[in-house]
C-alpha atoms as a PDB file:
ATOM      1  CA  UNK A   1      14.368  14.453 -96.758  1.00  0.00           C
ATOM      2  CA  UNK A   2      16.721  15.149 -93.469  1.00  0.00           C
ATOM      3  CA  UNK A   3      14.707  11.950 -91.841  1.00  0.00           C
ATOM      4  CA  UNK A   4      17.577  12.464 -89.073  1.00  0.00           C
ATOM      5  CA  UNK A   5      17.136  15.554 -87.585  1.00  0.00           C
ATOM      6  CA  UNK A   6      12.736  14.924 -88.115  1.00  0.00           C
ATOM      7  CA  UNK A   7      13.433  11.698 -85.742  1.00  0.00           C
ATOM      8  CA  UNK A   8      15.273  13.618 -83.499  1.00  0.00           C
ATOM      9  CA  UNK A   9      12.413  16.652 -83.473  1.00  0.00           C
ATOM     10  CA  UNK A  10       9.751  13.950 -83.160  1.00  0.00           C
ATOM     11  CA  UNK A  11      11.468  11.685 -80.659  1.00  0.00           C
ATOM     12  CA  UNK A  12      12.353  15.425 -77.994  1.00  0.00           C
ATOM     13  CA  UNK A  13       7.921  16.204 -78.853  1.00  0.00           C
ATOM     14  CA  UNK A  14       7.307  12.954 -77.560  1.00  0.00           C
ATOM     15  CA  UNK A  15       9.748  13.948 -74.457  1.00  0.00           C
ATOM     16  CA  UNK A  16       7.596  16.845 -73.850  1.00  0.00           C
ATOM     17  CA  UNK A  17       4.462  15.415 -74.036  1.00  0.00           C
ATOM     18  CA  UNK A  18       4.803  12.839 -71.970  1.00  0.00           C
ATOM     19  CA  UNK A  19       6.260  15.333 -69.522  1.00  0.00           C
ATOM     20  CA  UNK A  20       3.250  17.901 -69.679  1.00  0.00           C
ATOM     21  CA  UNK A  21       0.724  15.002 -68.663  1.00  0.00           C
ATOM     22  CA  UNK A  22       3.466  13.894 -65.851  1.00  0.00           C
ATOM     23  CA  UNK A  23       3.335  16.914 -64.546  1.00  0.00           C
ATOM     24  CA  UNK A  24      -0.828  17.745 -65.204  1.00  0.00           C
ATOM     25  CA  UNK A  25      -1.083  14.280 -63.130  1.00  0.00           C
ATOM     26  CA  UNK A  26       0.845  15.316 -60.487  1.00  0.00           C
ATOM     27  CA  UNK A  27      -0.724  18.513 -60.146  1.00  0.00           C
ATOM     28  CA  UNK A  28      -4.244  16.965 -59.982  1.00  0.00           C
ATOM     29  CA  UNK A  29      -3.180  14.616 -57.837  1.00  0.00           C
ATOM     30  CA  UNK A  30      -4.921  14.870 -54.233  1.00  0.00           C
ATOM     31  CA  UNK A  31      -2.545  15.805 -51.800  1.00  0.00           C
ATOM     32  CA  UNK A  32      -4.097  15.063 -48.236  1.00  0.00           C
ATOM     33  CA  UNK A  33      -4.007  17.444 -45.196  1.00  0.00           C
ATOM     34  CA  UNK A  34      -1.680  16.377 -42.686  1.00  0.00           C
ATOM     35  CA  UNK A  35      -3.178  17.219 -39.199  1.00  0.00           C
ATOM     36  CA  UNK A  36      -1.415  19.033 -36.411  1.00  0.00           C
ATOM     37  CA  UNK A  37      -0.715  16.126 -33.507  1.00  0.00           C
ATOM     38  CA  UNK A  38      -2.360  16.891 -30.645  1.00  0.00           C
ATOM     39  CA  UNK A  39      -0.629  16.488 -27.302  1.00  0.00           C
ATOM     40  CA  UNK A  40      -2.479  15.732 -24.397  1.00  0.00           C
ATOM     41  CA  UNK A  41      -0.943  16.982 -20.707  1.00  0.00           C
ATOM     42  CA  UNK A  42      -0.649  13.816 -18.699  1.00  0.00           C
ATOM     43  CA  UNK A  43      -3.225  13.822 -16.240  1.00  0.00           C
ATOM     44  CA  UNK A  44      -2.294  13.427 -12.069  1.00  0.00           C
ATOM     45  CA  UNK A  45      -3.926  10.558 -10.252  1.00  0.00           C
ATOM     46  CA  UNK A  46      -6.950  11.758  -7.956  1.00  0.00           C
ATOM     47  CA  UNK A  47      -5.514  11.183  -4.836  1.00  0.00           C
ATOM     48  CA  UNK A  48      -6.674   7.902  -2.854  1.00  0.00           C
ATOM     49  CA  UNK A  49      -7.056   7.804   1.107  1.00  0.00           C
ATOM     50  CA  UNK A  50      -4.236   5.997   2.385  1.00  0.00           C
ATOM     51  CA  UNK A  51      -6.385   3.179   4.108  1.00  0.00           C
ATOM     52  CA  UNK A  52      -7.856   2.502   0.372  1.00  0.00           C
ATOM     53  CA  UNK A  53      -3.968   2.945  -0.748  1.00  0.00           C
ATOM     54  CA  UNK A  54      -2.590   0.407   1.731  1.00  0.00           C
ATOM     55  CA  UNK A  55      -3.345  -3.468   2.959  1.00  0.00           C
ATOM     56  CA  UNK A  56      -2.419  -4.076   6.361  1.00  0.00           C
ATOM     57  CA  UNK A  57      -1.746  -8.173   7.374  1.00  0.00           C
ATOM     58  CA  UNK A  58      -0.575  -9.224  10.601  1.00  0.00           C
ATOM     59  CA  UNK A  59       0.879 -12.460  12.084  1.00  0.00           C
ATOM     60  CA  UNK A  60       2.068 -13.149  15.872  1.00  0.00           C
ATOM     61  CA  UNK A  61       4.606 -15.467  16.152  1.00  0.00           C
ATOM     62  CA  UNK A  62       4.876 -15.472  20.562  1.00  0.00           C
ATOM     63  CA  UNK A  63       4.124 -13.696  23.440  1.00  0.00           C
ATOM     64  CA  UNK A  64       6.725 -13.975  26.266  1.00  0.00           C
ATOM     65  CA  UNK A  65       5.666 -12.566  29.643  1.00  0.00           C
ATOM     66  CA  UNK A  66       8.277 -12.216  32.056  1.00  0.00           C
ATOM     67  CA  UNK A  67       7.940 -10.279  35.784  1.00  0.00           C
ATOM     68  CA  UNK A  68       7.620  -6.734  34.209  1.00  0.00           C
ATOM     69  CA  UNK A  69       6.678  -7.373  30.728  1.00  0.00           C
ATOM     70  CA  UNK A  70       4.481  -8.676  28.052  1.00  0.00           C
ATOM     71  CA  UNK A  71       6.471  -9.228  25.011  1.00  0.00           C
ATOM     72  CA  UNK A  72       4.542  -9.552  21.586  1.00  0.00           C
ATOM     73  CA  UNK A  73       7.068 -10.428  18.552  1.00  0.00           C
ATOM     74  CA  UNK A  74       5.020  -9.801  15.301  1.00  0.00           C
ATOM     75  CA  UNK A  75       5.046  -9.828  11.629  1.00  0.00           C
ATOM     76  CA  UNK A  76       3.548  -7.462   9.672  1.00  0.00           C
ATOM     77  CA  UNK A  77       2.663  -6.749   5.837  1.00  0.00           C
ATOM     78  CA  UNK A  78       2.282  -3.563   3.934  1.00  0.00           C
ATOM     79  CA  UNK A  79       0.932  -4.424   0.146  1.00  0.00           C
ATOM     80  CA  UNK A  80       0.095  -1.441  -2.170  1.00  0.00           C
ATOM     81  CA  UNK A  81      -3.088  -1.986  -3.900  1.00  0.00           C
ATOM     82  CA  UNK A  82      -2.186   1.577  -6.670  1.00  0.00           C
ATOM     83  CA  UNK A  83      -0.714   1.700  -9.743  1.00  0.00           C
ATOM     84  CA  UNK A  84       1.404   4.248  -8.216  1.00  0.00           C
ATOM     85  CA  UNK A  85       4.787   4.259  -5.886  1.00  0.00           C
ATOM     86  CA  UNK A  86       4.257   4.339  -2.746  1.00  0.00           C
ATOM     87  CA  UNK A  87       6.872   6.705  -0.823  1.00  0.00           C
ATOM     88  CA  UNK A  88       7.562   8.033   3.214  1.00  0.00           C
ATOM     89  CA  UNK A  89       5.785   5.547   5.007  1.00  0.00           C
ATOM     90  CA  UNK A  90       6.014   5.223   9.097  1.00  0.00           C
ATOM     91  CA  UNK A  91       4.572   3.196  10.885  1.00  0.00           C
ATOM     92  CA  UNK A  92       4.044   3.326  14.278  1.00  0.00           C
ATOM     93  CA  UNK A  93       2.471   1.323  17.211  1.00  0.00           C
ATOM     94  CA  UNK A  94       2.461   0.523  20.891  1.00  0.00           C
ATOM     95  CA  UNK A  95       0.879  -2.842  22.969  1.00  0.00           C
ATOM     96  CA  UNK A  96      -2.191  -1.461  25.451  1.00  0.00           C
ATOM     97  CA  UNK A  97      -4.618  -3.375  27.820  1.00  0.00           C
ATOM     98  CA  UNK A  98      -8.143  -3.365  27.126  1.00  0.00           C
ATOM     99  CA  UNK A  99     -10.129  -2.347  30.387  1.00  0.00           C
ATOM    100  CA  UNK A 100     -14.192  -2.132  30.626  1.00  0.00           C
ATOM    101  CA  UNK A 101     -14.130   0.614  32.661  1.00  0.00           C
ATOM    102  CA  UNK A 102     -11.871   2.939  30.122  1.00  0.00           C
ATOM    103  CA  UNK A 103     -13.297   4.546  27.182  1.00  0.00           C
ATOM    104  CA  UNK A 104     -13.181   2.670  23.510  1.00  0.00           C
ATOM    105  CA  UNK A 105     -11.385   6.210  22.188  1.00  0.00           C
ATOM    106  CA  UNK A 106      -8.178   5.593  24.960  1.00  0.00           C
ATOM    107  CA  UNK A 107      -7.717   2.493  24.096  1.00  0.00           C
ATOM    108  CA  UNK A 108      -7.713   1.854  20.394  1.00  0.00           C
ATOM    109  CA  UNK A 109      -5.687   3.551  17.665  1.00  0.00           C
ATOM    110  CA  UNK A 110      -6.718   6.946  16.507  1.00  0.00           C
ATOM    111  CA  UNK A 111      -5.648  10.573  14.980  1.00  0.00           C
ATOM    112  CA  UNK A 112      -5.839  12.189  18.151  1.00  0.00           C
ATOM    113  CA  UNK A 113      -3.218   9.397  20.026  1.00  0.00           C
ATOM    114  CA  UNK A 114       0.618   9.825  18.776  1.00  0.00           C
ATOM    115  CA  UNK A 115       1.968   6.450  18.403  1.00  0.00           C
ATOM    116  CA  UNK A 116       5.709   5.217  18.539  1.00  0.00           C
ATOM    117  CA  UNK A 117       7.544   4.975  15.438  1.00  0.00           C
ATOM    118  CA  UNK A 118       8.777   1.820  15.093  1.00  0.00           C
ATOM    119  CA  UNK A 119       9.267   1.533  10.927  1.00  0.00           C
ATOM    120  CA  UNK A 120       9.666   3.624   8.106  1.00  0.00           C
ATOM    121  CA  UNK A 121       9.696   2.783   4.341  1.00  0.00           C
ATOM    122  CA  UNK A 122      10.922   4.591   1.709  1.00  0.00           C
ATOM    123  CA  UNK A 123       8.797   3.318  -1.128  1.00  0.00           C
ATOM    124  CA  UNK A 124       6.370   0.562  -1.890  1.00  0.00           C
ATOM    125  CA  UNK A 125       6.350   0.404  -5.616  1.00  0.00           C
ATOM    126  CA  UNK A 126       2.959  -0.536  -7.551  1.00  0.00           C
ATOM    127  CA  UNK A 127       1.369  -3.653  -6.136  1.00  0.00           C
ATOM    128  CA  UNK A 128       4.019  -4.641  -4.636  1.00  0.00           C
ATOM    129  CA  UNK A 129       4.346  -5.280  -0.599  1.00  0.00           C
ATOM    130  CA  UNK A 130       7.260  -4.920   2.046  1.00  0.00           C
ATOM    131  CA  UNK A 131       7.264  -7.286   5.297  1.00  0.00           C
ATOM    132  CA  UNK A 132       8.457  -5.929   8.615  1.00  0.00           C
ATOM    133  CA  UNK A 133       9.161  -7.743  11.388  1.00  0.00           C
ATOM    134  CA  UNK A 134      10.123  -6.618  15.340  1.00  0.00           C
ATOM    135  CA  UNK A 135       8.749  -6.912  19.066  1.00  0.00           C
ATOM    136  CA  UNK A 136       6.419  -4.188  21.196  1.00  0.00           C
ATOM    137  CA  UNK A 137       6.410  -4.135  25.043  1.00  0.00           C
ATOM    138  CA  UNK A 138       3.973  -4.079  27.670  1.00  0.00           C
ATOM    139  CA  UNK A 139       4.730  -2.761  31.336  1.00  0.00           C
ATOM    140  CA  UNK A 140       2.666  -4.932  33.439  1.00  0.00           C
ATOM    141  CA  UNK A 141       2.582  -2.337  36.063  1.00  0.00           C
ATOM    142  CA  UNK A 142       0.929  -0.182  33.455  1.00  0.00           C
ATOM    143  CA  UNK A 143      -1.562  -2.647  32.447  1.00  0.00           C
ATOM    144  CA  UNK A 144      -4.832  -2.913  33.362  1.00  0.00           C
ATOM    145  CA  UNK A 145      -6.271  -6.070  34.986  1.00  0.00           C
ATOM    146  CA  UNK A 146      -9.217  -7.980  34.128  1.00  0.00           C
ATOM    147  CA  UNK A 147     -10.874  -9.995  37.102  1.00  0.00           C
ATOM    148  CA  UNK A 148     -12.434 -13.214  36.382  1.00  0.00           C
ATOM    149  CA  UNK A 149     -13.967 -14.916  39.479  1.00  0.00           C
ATOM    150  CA  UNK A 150      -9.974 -14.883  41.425  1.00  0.00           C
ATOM    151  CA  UNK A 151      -8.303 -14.932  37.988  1.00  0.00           C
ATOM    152  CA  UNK A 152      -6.650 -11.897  36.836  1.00  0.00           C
ATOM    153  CA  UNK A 153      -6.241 -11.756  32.860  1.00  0.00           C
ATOM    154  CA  UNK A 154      -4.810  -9.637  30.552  1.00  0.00           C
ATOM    155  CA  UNK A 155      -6.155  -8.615  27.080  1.00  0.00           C
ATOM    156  CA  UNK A 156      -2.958  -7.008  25.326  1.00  0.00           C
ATOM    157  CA  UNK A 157      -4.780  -4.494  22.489  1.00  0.00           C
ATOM    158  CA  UNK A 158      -2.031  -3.844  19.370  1.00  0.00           C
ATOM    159  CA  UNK A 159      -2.655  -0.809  18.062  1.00  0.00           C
ATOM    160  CA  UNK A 160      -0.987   0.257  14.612  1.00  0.00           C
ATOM    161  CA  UNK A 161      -1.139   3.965  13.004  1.00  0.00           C
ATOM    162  CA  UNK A 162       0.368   4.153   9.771  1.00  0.00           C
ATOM    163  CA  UNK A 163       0.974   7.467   7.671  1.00  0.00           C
ATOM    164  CA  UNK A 164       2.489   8.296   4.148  1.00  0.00           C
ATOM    165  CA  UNK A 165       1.905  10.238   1.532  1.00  0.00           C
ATOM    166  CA  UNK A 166      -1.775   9.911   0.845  1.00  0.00           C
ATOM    167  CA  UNK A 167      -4.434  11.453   2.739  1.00  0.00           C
ATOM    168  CA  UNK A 168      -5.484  10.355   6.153  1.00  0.00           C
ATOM    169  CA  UNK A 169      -3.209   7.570   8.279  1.00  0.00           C
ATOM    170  CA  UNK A 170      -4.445   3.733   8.044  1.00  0.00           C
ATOM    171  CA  UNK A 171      -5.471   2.880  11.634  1.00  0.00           C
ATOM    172  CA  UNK A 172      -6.027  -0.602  13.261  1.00  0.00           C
ATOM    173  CA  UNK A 173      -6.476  -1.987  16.877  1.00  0.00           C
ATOM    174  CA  UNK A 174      -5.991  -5.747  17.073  1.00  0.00           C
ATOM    175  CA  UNK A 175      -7.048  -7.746  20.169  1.00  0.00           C
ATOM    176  CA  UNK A 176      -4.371 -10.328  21.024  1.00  0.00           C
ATOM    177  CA  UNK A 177      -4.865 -13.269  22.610  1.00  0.00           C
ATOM    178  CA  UNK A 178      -4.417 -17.285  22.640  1.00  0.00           C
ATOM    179  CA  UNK A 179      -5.837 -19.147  19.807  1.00  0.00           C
ATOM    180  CA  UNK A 180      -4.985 -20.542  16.611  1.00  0.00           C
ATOM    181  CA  UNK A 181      -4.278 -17.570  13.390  1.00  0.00           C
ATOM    182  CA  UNK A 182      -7.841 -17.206  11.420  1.00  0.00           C
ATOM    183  CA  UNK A 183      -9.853 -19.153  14.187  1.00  0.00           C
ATOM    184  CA  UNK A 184     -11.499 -16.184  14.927  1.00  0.00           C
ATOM    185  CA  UNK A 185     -11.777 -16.288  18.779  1.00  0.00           C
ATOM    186  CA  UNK A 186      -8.990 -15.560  21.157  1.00  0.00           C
ATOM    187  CA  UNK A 187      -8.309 -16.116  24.888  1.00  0.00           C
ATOM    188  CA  UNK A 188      -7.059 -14.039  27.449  1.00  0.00           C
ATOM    189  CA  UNK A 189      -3.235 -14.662  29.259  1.00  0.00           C
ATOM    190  CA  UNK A 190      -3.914 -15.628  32.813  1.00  0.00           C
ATOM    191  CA  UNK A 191      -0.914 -13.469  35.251  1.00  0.00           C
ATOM    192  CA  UNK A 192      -1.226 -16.127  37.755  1.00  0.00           C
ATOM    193  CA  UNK A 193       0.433 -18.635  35.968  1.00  0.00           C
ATOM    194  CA  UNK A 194       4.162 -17.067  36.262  1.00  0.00           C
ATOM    195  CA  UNK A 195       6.776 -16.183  33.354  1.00  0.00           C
ATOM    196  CA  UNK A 196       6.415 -18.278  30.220  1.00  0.00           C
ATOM    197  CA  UNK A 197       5.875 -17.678  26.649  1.00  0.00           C
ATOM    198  CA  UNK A 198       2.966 -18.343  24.516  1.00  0.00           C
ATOM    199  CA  UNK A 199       2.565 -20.089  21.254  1.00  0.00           C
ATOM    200  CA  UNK A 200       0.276 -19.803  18.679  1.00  0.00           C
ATOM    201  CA  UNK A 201      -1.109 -16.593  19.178  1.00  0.00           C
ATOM    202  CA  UNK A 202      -4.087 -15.029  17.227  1.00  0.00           C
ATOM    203  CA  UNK A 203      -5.493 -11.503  16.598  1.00  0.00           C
ATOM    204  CA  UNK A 204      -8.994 -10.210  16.218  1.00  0.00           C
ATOM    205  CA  UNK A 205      -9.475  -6.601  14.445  1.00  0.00           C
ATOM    206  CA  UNK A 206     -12.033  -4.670  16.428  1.00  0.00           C
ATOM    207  CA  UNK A 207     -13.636  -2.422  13.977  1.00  0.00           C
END
């Protein structure tokens, strides 16, 4: 018998077969449904009032008072507490007298008052902080006196407005005085006692 050409026939049926339950595999085979990605819009920050936004810290280095003046040289911090940039901030800010006989609203820092501009920052990136530092003047013939028995005293009031991009401004009104930083209580400058400068000088936030 032609055992060739029988191989050959048996060897191309095995082919086949092995091909038809390749391919029934395959074809049974579970082919799993790929799921459309879903894309979530990025969602905005709600927007935080700029007192919450910002940290104000302040530090007094003198106070020189000369014939006309009262001359407070201060340092100031700025730290942003968001996870977000911080961008167009001013700050402004002026050196007052407090008086008893004038109302609280004239003489500390609020919406209705328009303060000088003494800084502006571009950005504050996230919890991060920026430093300024510069001087504010007093005209002693603007100031108001406080009497004390034959003493007359002056109670320089700082008052800072800052504004940016969040709502509302950050407003503070800092009573200066003589005393040691964190101590808590300050004293008054006595304007009897002629042109000198003062060193350390303290600040308490009135509230």
């Amino acid at each position: 018998m032609p055992w060739l050409p029988i191989g050959g026939a048996l060897a191309l049926l095995a082919l086949l077969i092995a091909g038809l339950f390749a391919w029934r595999r395959r074809r049974d085979a579970y082919v799993p449904e790929i799921e459309r990605p879903v894309i979530v819009p990025p969602t905005r920050p709600e927007p935080v009032a700029l007192a919450e936004a910002l940290q104000l810290r302040v530090e007094h280095d003198k106070l020189i008072r000369s014939a006309a003046f009262a001359t407070l040289k201060y340092r100031m911090t700025l730290i942003n507490r968001t996870d977000t940039a911080l961008s167009d901030i001013s700050v402004g800010l002026d050196l007052a007298s407090a008086h008893a006989g004038a109302p609280m609203e004239e003489q500390i820092a609020t919406d209705a008052g328009a303060l000088e501009k003494r800084h502006a920052i571009a950005r504050i990136a996230p919890r991060q902080s920026v430093t300024l530092e510069g001087q504010v003047q007093l005209p002693l013939a603007q100031a108001h006196v406080i009497r004390q028995g034959r003493y007359p005293l002056l109670v320089p009031l700082m008052r800072v407005g800052i504004e940016g991009p969040a709502e509302g401004a950050l407003l503070k009104t800092f009573v200066v005085g003589q005393g040691a930083p964190g101590g808590g209580r300050v004293q008054p400058f006595r304007l009897d006692e002629g042109p000198r400068s003062y060193a350390p000088i303290a600040q308490r936030e009135l509230a």
